[in-house]
N, C-alpha and C. Protein backbone atom coordinates (compact mmCIF):
# COMPACT_ATOMS: atom_id res chain seq x y z
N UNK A 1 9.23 39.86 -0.10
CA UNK A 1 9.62 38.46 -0.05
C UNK A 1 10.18 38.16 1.34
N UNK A 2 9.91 37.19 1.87
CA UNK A 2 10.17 36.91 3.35
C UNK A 2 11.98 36.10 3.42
N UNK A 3 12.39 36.46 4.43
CA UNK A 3 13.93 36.42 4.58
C UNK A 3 13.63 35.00 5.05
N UNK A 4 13.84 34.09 3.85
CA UNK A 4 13.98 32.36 4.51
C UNK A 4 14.53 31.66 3.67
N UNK A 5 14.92 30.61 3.76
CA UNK A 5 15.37 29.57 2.48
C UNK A 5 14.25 28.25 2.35
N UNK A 6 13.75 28.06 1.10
CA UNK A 6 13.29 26.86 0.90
C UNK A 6 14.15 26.12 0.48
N UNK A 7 13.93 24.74 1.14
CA UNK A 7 14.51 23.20 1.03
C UNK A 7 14.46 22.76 -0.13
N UNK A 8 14.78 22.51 -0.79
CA UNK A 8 14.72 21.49 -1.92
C UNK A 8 15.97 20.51 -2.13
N UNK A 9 15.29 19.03 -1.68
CA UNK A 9 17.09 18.37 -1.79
C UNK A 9 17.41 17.62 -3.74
N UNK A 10 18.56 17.18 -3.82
CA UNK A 10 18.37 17.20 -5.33
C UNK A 10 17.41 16.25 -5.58
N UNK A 11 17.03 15.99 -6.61
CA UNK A 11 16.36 15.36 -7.73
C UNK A 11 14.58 15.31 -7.18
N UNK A 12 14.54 16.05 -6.39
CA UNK A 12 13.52 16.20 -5.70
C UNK A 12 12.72 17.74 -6.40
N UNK A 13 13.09 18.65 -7.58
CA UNK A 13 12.66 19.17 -8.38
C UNK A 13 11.47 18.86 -8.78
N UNK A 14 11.03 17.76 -8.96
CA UNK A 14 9.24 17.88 -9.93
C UNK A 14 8.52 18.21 -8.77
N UNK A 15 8.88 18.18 -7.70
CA UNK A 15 7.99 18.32 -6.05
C UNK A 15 7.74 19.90 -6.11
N UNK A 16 8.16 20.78 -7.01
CA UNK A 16 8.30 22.21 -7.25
C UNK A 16 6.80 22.83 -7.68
N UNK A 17 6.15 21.76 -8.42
CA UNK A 17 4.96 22.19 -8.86
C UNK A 17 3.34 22.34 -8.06
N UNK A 18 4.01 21.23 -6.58
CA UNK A 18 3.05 21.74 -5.66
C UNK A 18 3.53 22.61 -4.31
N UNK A 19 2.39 22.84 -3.96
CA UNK A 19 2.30 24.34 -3.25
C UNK A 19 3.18 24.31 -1.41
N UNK A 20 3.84 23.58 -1.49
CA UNK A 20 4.28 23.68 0.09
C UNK A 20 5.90 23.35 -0.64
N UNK A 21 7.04 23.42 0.21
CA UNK A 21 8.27 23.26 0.18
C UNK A 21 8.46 21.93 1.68
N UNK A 22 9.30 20.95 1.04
CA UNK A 22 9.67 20.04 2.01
C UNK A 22 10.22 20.37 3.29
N UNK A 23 10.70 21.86 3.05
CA UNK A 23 11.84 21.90 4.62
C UNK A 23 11.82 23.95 3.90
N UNK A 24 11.91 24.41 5.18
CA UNK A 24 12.11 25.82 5.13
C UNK A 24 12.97 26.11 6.92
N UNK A 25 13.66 27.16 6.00
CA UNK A 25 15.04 27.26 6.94
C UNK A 25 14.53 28.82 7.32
N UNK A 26 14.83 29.07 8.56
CA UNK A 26 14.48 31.02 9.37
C UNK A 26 15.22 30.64 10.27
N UNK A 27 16.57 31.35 10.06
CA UNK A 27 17.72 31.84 10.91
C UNK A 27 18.45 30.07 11.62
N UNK A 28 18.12 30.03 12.58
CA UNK A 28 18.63 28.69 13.39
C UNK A 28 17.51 27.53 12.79
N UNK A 29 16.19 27.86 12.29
CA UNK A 29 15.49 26.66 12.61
C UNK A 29 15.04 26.40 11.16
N UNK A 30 14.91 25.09 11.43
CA UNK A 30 14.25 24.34 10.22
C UNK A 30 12.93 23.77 10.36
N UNK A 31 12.04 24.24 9.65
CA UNK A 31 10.61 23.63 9.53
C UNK A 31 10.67 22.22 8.42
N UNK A 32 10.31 20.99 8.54
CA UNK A 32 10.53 19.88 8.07
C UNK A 32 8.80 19.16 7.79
N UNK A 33 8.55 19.57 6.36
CA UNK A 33 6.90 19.56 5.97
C UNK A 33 6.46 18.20 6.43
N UNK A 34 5.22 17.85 6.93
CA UNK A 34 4.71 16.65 7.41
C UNK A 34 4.45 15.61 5.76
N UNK A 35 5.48 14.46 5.93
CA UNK A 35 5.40 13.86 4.85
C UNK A 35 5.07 12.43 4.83
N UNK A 36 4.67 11.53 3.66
CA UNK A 36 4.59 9.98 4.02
C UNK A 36 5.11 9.24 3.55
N UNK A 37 5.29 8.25 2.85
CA UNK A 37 6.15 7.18 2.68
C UNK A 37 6.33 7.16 1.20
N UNK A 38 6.88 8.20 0.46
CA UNK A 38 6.89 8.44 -1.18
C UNK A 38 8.76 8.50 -1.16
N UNK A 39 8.98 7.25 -2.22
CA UNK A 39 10.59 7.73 -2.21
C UNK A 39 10.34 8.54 -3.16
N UNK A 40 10.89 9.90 -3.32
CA UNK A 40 11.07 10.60 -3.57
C UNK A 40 12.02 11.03 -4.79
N UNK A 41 12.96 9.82 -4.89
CA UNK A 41 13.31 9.87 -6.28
C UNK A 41 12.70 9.34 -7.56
N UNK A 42 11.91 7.87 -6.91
CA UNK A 42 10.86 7.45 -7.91
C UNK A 42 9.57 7.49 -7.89
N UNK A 43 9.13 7.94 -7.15
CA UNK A 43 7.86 8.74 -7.05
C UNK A 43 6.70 7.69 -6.48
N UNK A 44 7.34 6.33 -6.14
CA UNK A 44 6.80 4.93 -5.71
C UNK A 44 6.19 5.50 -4.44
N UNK A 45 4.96 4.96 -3.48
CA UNK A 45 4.81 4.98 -2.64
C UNK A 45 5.24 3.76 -1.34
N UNK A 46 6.06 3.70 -0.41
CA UNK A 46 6.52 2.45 -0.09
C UNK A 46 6.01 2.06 1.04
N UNK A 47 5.98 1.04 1.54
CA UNK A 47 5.02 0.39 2.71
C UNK A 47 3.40 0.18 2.99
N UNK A 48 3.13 -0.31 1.44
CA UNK A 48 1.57 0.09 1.49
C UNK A 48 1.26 -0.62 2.41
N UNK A 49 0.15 -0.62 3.53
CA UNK A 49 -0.36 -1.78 5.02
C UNK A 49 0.86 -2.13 6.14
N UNK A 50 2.06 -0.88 6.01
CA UNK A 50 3.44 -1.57 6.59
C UNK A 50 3.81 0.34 7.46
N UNK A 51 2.96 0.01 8.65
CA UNK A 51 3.37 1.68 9.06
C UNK A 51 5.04 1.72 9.52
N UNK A 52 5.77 0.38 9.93
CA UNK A 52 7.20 0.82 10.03
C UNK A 52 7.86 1.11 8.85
N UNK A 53 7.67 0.81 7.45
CA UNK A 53 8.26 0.69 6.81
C UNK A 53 7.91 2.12 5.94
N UNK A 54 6.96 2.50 5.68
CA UNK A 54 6.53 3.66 5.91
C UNK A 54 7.21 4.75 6.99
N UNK A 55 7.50 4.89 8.28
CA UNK A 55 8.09 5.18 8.63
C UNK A 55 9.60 5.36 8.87
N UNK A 56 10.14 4.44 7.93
CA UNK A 56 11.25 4.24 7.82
C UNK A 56 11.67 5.40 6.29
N UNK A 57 10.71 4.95 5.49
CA UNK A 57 11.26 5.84 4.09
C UNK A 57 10.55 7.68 4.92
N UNK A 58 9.83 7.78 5.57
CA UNK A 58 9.95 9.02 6.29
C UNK A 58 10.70 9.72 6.53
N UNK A 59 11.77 9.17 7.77
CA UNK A 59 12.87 9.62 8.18
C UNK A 59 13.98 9.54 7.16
N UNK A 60 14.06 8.99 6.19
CA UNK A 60 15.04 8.96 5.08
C UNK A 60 14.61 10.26 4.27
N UNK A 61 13.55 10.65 3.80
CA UNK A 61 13.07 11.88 3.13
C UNK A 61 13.56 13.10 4.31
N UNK A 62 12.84 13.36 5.38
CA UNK A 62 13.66 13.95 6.41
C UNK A 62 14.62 13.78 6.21
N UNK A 63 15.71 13.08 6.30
CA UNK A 63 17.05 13.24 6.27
C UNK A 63 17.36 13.93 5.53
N UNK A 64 16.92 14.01 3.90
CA UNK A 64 17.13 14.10 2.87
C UNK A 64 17.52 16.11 2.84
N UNK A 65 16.06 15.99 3.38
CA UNK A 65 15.75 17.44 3.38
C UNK A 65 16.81 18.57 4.23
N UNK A 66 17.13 17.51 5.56
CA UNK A 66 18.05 18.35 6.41
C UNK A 66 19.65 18.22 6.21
N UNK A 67 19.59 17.68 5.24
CA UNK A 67 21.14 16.97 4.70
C UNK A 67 21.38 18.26 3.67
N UNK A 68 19.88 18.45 2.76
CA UNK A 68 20.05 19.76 1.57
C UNK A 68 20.27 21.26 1.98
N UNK A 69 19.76 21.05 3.76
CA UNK A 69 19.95 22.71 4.86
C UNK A 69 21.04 22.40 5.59
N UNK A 70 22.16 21.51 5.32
CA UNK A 70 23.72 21.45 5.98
C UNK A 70 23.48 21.07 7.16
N UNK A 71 22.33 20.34 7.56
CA UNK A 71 21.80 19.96 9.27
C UNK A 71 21.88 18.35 9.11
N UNK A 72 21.55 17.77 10.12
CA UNK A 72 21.21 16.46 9.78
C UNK A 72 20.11 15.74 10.96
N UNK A 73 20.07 14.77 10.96
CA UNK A 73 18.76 14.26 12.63
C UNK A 73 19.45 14.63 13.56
N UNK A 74 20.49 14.74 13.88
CA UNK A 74 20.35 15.32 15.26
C UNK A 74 20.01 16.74 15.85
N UNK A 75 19.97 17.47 14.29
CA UNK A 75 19.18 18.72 14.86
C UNK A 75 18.26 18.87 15.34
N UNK A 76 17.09 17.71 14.81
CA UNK A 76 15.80 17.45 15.00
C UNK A 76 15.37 18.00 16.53
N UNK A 77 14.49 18.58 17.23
CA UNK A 77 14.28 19.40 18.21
C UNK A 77 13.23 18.72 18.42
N UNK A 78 12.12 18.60 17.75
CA UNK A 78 10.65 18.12 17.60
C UNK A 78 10.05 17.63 16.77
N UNK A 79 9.03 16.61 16.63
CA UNK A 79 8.66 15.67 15.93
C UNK A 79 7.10 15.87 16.14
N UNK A 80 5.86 15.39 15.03
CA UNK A 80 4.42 15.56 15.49
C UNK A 80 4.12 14.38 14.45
N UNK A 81 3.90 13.38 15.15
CA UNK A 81 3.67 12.00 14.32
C UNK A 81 1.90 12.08 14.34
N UNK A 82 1.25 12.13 12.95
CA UNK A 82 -0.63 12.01 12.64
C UNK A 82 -0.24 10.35 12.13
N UNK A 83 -1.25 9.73 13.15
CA UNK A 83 -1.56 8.06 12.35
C UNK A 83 -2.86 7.35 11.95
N UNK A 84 -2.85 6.32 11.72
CA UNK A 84 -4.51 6.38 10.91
C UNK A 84 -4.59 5.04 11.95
N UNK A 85 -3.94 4.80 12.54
CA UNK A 85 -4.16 3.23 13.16
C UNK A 85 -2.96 2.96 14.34
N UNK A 86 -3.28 2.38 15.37
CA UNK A 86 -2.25 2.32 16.30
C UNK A 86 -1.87 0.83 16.36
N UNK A 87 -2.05 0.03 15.02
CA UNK A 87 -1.91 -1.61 15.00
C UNK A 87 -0.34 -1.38 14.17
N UNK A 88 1.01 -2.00 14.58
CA UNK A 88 2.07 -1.59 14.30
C UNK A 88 2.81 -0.56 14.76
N UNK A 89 2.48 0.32 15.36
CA UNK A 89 2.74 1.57 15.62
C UNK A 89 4.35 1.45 16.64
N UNK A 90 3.77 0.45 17.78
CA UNK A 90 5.11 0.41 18.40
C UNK A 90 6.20 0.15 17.98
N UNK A 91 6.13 -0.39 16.59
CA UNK A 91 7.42 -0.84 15.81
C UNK A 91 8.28 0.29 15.21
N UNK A 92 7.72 1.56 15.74
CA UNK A 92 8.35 2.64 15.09
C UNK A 92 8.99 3.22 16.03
N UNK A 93 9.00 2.39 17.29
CA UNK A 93 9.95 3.19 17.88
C UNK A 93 11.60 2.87 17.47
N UNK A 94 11.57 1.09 16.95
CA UNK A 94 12.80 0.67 16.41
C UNK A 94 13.14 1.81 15.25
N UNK A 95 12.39 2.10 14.81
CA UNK A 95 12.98 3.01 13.39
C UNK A 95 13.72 4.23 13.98
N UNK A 96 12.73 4.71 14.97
CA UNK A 96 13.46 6.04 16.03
C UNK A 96 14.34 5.79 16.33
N UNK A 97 15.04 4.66 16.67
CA UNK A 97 16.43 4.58 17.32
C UNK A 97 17.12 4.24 16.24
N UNK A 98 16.96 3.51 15.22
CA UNK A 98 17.62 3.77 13.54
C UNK A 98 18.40 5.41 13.76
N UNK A 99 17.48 6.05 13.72
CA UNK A 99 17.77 7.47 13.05
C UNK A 99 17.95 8.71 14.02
N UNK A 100 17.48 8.07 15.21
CA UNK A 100 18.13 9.27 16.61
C UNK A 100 18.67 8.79 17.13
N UNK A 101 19.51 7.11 17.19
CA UNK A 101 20.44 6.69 19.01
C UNK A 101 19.37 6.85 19.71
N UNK A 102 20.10 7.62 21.11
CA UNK A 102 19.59 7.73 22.00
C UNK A 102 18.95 9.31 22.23
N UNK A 103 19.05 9.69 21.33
CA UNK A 103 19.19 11.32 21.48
C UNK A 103 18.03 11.96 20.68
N UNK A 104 16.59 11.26 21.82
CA UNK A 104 15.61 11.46 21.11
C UNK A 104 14.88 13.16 21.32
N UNK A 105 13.62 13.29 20.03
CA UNK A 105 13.60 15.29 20.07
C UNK A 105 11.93 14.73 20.83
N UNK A 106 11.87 15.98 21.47
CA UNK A 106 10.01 15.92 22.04
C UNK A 106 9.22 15.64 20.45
N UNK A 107 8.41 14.54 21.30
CA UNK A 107 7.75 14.57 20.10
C UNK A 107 6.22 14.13 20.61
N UNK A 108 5.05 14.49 20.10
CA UNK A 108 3.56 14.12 19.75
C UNK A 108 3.30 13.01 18.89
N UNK A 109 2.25 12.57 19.25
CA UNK A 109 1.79 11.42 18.21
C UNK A 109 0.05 11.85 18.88
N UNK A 110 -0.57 12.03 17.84
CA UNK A 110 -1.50 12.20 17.20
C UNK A 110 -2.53 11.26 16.52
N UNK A 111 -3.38 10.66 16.64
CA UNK A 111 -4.71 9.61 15.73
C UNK A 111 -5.28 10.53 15.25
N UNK A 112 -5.23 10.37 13.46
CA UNK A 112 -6.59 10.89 12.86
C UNK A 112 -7.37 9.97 12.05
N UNK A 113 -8.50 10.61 11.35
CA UNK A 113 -9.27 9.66 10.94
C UNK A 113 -8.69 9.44 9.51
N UNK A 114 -7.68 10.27 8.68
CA UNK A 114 -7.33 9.93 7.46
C UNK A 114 -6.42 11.42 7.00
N UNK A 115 -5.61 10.20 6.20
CA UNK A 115 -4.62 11.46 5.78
C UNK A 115 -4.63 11.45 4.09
N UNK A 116 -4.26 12.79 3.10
CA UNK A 116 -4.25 12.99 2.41
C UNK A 116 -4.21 11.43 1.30
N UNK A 117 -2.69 11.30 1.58
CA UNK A 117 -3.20 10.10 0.94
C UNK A 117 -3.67 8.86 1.35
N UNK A 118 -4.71 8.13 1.10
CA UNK A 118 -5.44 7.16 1.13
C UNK A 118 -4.41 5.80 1.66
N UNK A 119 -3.47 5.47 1.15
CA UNK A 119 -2.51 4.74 1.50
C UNK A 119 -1.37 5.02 3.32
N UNK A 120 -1.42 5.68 2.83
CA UNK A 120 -0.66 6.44 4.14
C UNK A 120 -1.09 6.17 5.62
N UNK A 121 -0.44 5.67 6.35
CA UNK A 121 -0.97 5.54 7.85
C UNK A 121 -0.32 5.99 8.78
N UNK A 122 0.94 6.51 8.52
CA UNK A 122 1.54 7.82 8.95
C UNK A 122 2.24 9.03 8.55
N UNK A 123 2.29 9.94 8.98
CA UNK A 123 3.30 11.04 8.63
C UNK A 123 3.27 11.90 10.12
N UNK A 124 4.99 12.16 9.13
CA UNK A 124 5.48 13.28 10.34
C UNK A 124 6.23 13.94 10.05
N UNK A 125 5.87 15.49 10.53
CA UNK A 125 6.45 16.97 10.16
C UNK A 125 7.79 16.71 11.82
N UNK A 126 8.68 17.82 11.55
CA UNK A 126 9.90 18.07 12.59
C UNK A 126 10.24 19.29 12.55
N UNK A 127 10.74 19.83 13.41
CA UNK A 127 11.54 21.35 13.97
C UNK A 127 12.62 20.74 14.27
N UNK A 128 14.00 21.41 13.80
CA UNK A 128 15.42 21.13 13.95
C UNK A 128 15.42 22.79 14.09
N UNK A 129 17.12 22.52 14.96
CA UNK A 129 17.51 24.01 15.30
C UNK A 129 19.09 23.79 14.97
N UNK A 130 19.70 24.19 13.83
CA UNK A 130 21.00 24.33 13.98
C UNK A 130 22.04 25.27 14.62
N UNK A 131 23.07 25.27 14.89
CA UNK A 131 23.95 26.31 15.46
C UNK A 131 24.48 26.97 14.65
N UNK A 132 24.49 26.84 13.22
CA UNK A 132 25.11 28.02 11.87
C UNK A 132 26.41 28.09 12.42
């Protein structure tokens, strides 16, 4: 068995039955699974045609996850944003400063032609590094 911790923040349990973990912790760093706009307590998908808003319940799931590994966004190190459309897109930088200030992590942004779910027009995975 490999020396790591999987993430699981509360009520976020039925997420157990598929095959990846939201956030996995190895020593200082946190791996933060590439996710999309599902609140997560009600299983709603939010911002359908709305990539800020979508991006907004993102970084709230992120949070979520690094809040359940005793970290929080400012650990965040790195960011890899996949989008399905670059119409709205700049509006996410307001959400970035929501949730980083000024104290932004390297990050990628990426165009693909489609993501898992059909609805979805962005997601984004993160690397945080805490100091333990």
């Amino acid at each position: 068995m490999p020396n790591k911790e999987v993430i699981f923040p509360e009520k976020w349990d039925t997420y157990r039955k598929y095959t990846f973990s939201p956030g996995v912790k190895k020593g200082k760093v946190i791996f933060v699974s590439g996710g999309w706009a599902t609140d997560r307590e009600t299983g709603e998908f939010v911002g359908e045609g709305d990539i800020v808003a979508q991006t907004r319940q993102i970084y709230k799931n992120m949070k979520a996850v690094l809040e359940a590994a005793n970290a929080s966004m400012a650990d965040i190190v790195y960011t890899m944003d996949y989008i399905t459309t670059t119409e709205g897109y700049k509006g996410t930088a307001d959400v970035r400063r929501e949730f980083f200030g000024d104290s932004f992590p390297a990050s990628t942004g990426v165009i693909v032609a489609g993501l898992l779910n059909p609805k979805a027009l962005i997601e984004i995975d993160a690397i945080a590094i805490v100091d333990d």
